[in-house]
N, C-alpha and C. Protein backbone atom coordinates (compact mmCIF):
# COMPACT_ATOMS: atom_id res chain seq x y z
N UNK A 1 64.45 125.68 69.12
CA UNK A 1 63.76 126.92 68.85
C UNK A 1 64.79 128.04 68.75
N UNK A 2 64.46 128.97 67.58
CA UNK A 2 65.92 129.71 67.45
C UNK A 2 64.75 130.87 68.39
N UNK A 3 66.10 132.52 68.97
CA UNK A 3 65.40 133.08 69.60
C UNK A 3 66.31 134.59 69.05
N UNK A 4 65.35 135.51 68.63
CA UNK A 4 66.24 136.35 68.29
C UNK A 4 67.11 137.62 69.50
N UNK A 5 68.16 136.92 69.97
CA UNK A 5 68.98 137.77 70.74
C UNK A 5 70.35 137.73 70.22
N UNK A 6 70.83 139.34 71.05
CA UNK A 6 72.32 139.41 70.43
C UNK A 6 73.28 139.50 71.86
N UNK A 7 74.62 139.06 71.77
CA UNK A 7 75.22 138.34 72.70
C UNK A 7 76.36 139.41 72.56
N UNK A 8 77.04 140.05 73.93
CA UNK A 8 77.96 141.12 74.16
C UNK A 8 78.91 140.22 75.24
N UNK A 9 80.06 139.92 75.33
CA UNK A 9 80.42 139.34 76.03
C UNK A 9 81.63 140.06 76.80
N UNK A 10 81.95 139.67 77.68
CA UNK A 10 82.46 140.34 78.78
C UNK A 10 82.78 142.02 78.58
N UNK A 11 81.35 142.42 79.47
CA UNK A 11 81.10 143.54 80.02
C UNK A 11 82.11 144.50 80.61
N UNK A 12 83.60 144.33 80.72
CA UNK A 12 84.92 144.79 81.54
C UNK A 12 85.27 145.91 80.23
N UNK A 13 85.49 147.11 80.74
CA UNK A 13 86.32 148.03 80.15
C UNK A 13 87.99 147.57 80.02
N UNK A 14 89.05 147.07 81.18
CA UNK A 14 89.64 146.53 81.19
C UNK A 14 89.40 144.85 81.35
N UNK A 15 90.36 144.26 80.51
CA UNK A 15 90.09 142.63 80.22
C UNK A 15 90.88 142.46 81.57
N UNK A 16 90.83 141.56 82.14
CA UNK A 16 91.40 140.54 83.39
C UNK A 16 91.42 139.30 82.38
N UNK A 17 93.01 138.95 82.28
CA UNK A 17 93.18 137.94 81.73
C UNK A 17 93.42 136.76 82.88
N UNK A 18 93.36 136.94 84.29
CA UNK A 18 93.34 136.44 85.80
C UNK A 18 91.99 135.75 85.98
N UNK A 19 90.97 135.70 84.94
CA UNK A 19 89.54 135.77 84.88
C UNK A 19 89.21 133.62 85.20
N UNK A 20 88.61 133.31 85.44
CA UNK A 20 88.73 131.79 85.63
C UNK A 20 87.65 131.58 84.66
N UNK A 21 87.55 130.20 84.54
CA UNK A 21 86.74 129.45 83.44
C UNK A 21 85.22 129.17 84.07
N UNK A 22 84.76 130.40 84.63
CA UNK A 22 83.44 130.61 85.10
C UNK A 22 82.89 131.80 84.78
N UNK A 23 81.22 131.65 84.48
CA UNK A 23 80.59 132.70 83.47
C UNK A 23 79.51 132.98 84.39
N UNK A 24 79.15 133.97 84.37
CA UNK A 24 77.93 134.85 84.56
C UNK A 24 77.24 135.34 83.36
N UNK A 25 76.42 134.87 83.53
CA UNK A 25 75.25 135.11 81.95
C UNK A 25 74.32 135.79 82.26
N UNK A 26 74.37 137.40 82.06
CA UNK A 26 72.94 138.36 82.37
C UNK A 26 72.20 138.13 81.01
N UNK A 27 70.86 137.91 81.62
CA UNK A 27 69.70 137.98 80.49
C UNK A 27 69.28 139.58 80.89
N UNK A 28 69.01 140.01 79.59
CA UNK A 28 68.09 141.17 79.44
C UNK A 28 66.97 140.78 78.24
N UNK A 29 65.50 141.88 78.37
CA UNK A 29 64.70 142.02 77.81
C UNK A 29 63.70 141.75 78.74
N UNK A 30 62.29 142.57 77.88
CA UNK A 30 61.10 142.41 78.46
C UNK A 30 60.36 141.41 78.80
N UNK A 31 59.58 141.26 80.06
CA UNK A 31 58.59 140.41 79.97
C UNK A 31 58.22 139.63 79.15
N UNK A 32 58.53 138.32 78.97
CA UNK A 32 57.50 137.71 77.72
C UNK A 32 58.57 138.22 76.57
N UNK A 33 59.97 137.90 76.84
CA UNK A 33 60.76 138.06 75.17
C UNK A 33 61.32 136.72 75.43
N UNK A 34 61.48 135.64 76.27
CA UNK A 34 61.85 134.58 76.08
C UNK A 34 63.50 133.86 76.74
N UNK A 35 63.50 135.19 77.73
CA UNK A 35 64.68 135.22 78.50
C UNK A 35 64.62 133.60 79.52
N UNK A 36 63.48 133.28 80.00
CA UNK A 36 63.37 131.95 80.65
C UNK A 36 63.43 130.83 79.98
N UNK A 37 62.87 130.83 79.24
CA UNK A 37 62.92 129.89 77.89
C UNK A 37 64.42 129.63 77.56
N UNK A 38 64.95 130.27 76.84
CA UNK A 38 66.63 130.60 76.45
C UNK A 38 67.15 129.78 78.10
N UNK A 39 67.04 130.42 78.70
CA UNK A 39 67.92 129.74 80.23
C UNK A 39 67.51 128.90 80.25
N UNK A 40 66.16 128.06 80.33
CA UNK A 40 65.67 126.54 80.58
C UNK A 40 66.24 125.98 79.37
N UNK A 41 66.63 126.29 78.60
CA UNK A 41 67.25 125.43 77.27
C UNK A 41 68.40 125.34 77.47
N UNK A 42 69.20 125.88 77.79
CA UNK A 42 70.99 126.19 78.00
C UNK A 42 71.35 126.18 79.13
N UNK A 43 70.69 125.99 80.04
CA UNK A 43 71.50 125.40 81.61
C UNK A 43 72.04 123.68 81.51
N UNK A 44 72.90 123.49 82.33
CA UNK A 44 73.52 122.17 82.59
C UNK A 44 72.89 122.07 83.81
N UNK A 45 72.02 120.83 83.99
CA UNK A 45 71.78 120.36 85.28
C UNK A 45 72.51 118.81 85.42
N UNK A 46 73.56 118.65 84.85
CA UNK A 46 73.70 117.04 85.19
C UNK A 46 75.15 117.39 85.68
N UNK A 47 75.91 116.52 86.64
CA UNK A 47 77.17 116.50 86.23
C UNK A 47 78.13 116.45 87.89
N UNK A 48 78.71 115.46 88.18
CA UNK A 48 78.70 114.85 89.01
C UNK A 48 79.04 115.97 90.56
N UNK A 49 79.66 117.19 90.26
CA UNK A 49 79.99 118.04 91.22
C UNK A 49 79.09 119.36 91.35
N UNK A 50 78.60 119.69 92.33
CA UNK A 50 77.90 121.15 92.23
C UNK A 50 78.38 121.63 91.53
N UNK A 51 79.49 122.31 91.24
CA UNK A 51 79.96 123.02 90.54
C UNK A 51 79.75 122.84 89.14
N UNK A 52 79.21 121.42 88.60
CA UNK A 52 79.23 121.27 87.51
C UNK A 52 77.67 121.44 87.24
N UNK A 53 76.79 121.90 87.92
CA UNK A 53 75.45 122.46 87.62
C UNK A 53 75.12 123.49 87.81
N UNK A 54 74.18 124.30 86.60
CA UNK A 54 74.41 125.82 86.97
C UNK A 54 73.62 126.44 87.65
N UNK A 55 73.71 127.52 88.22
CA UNK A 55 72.47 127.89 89.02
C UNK A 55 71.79 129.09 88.05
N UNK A 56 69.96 129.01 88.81
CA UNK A 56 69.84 130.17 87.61
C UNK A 56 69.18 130.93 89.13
N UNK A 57 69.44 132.36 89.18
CA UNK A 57 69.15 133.07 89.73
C UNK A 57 67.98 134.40 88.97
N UNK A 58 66.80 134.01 89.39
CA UNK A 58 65.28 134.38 89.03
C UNK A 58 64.49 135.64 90.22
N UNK A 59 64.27 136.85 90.16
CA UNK A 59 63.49 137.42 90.85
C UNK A 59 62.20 136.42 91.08
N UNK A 60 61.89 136.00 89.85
CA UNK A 60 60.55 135.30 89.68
C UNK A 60 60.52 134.29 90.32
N UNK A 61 61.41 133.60 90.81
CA UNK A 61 61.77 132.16 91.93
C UNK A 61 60.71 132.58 93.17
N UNK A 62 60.63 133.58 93.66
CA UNK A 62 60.15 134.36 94.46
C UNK A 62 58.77 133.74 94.52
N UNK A 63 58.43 133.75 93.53
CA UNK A 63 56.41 133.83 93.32
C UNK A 63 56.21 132.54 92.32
N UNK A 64 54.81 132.20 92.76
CA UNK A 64 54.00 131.07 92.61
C UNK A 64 54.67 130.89 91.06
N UNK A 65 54.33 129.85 90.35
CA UNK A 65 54.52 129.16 89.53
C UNK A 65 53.81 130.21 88.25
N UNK A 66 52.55 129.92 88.98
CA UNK A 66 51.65 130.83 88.06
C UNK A 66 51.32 132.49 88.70
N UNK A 67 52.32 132.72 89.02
CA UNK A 67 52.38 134.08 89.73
C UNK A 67 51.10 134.87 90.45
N UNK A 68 50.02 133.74 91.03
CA UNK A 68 48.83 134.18 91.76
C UNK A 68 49.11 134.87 93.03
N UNK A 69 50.46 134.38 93.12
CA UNK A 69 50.49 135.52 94.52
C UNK A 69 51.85 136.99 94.26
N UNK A 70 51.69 137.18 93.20
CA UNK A 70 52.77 138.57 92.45
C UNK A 70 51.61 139.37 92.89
N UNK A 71 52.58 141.05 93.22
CA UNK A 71 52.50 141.81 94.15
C UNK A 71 53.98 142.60 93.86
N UNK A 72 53.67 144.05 92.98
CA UNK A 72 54.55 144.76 92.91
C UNK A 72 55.13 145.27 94.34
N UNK A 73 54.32 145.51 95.68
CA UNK A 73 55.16 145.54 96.62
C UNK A 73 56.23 144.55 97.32
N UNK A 74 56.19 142.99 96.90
CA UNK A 74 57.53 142.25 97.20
C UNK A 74 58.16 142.07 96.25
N UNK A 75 58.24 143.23 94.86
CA UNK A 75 59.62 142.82 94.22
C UNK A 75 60.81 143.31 94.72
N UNK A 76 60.63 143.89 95.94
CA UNK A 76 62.39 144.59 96.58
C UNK A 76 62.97 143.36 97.54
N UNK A 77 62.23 142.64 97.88
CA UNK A 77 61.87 141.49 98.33
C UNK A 77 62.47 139.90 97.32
N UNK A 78 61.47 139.98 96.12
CA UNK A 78 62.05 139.39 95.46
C UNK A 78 63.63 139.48 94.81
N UNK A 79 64.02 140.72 94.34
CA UNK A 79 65.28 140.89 94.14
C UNK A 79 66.25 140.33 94.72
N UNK A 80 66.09 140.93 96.26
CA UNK A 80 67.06 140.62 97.83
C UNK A 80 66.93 139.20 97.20
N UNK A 81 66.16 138.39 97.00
CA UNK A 81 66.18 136.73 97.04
C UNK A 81 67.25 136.54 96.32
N UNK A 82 67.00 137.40 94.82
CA UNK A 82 67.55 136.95 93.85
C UNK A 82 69.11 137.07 93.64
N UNK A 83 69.20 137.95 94.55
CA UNK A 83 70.95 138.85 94.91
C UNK A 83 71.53 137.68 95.35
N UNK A 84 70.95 136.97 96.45
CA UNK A 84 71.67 136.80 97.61
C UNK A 84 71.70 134.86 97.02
N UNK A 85 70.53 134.95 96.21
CA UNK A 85 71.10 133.53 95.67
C UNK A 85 72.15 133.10 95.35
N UNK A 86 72.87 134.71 93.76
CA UNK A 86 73.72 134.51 93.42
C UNK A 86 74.92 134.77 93.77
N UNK A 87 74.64 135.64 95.02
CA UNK A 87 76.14 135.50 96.12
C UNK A 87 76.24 134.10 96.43
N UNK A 88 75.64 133.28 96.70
CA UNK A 88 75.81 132.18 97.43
C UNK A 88 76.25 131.44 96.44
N UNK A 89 75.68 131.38 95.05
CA UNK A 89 76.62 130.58 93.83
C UNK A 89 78.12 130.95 93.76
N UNK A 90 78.24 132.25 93.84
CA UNK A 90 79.55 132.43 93.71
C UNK A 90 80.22 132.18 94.66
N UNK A 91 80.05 132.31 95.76
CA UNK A 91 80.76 131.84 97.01
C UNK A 91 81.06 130.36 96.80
N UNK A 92 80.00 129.78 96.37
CA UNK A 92 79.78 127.92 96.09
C UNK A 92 80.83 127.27 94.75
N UNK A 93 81.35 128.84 93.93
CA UNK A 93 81.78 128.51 93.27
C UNK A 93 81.40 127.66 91.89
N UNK A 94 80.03 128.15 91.45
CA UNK A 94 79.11 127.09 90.64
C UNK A 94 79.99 128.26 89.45
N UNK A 95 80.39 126.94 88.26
CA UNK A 95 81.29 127.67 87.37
C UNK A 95 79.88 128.31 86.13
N UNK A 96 78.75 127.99 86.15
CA UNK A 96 77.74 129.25 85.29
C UNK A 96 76.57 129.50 86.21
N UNK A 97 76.83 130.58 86.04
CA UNK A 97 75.45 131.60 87.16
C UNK A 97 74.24 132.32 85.72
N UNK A 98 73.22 132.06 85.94
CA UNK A 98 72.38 133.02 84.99
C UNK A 98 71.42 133.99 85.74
N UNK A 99 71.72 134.86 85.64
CA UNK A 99 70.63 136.03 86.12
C UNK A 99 69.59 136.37 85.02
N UNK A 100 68.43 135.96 85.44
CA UNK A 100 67.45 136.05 84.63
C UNK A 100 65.92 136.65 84.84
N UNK A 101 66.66 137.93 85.02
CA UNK A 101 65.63 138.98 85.25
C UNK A 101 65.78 139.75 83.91
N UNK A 102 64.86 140.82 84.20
CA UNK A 102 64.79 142.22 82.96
C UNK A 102 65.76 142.65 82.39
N UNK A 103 66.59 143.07 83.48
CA UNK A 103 67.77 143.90 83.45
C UNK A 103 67.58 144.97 82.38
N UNK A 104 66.22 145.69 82.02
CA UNK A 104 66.48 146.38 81.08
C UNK A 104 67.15 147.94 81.47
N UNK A 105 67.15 147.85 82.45
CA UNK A 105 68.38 149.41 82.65
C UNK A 105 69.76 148.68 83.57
N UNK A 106 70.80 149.23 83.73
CA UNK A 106 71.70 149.34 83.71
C UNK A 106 71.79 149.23 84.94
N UNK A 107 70.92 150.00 85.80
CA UNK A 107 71.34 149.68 87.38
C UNK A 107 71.10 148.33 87.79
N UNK A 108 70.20 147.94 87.21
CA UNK A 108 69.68 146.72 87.30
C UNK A 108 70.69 144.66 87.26
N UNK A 109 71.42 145.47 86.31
CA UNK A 109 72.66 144.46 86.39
C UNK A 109 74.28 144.38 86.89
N UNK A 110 74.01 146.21 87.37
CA UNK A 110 75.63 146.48 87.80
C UNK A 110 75.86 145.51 89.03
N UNK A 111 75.30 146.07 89.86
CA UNK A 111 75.35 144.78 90.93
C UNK A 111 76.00 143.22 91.01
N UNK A 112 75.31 142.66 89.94
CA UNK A 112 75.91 141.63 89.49
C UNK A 112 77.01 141.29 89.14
N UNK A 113 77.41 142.30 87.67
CA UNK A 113 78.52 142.80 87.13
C UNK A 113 79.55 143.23 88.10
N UNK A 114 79.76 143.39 89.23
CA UNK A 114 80.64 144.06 89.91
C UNK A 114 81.06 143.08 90.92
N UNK A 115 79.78 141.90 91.44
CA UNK A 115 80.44 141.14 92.33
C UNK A 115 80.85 139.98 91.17
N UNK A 116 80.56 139.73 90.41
CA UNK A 116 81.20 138.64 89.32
C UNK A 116 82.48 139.13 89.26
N UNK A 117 82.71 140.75 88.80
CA UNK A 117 84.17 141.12 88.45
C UNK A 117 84.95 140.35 90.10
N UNK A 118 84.35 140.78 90.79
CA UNK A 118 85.21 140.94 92.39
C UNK A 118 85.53 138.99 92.36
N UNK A 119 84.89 138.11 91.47
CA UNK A 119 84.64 136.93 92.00
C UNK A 119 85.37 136.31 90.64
N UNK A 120 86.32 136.67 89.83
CA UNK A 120 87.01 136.65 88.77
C UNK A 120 86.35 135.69 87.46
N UNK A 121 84.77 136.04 87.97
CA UNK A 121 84.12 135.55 86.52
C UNK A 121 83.99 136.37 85.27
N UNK A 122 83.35 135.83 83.94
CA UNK A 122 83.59 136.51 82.79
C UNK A 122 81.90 137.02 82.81
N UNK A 123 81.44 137.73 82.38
CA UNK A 123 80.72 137.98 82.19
C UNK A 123 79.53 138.24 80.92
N UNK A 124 78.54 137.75 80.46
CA UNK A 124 78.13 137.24 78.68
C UNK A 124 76.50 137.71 78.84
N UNK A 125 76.54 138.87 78.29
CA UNK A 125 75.02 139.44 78.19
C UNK A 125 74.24 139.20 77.18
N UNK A 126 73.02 138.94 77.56
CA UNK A 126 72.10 138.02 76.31
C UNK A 126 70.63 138.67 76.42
N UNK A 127 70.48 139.49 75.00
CA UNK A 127 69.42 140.23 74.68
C UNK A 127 68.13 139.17 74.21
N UNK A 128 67.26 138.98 75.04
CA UNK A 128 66.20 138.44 74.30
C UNK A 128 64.96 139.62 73.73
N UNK A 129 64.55 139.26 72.21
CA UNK A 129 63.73 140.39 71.78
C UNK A 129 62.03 139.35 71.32
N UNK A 130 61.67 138.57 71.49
CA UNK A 130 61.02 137.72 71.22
C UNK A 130 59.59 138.44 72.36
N UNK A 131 58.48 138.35 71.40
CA UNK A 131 57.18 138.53 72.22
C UNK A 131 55.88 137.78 72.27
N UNK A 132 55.97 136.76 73.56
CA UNK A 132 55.03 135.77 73.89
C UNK A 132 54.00 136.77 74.42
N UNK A 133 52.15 136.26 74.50
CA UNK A 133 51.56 136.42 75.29
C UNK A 133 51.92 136.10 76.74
N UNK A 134 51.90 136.77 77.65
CA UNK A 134 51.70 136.57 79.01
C UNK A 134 51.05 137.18 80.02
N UNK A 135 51.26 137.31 81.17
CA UNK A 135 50.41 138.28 82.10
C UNK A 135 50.48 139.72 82.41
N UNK A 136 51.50 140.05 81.89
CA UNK A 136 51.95 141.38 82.20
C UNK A 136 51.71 142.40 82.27
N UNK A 137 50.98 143.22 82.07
CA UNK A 137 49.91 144.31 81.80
C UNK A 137 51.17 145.01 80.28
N UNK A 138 50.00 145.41 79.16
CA UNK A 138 50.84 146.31 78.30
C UNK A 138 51.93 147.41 78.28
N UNK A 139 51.32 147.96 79.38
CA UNK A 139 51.80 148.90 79.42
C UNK A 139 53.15 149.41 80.38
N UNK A 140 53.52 147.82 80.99
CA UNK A 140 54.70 147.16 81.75
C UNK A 140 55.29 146.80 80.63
N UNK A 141 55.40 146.28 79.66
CA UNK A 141 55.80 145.92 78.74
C UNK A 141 56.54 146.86 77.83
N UNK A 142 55.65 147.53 77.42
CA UNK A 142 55.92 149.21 77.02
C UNK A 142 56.87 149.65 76.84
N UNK A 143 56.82 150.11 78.89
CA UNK A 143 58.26 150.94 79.08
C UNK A 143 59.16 149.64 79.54
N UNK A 144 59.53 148.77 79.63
CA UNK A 144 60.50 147.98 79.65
C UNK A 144 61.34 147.53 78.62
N UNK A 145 60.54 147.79 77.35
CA UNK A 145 60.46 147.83 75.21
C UNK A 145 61.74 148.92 75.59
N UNK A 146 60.61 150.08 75.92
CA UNK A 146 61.50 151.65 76.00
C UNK A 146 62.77 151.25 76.62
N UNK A 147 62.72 151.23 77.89
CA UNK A 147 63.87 150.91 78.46
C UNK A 147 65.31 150.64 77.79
N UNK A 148 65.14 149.41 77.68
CA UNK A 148 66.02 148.29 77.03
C UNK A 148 66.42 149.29 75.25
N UNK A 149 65.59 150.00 74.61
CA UNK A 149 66.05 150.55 73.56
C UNK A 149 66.76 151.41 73.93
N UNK A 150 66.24 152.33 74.87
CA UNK A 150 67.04 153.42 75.28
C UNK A 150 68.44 153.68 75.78
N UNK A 151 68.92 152.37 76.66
CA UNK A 151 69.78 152.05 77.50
C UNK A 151 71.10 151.14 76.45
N UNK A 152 70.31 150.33 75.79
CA UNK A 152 71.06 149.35 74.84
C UNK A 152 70.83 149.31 73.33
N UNK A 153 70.13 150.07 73.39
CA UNK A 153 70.19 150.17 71.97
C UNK A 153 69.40 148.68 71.13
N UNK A 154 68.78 148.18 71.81
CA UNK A 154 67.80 146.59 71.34
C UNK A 154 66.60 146.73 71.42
N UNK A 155 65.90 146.10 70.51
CA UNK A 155 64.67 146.46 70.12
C UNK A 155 63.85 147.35 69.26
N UNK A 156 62.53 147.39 69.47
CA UNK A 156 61.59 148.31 68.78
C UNK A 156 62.00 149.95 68.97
């Protein structure tokens, strides 16, 4: 399935050529553009060393399958999960990490971006613009559209 996103790769004002042969892959885009999809297609789960399987680090890991128990008051909650997962990849040394949340503003992925730099990974940002039905209310959708145009310049 092709997916229409565009790919910015390492996020560093200055290059670190010290950088090791391990990636951090931020997904951005809205709800329902196909950011999970894209990661369930392009992760490595086989391969005889942890390190050789990637981890994907999900706010959404957080909540039910079918998200019956989502609750805008534990997404600070969910996040913390999602942080502290991918500290623990990097500590574990898993050579691809995917963060696969919104990230449609900027604060949203520095975090990441900063302990990857500190953890001498490269870093490869991946715009998904694709719009499935899902649960989301419209108007979450909306400003997350907005967002992501405003901030990055992608999208409607």
């Amino acid at each position: 399935m092709d997916y229409p996103i565009k790919m910015q790769k390492n996020h560093m004002t200055d290059y670190d050529f010290n950088l090791r042969n391990y990636t951090v892959f931020i997904m951005h885009g809205w709800s329902g553009s196909g950011k999970s999809t894209y990661v369930k297609q392009n992760i490595n789960n086989s391969g005889k060393h942890r390190q050789d399987i990637d981890a994907v680090c999900s706010a959404d890991s957080y909540f039910k399958k079918d998200y019956s128990d989502f609750s805008e008051d534990l997404l600070p909650l969910a996040h913390k999960a999602c942080f502290n997962k991918f500290k623990s990849a990097l500590d574990a040394e898993i050579k691809s990490i995917w963060v696969d949340n919104t990230n449609t503003v900027p604060e949203h992925a520095e975090p990441y971006i900063e302990l990857a730099k500190k953890h001498k990974y490269k870093v490869i940002h991946i715009f998904c613009t694709n719009n499935y039905e899902g649960k989301t209310p419209d108007d979450v959708i909306k400003k997350q559209k907005q967002d992501l145009f405003n901030n990055y310049g992608i999208g409607d």
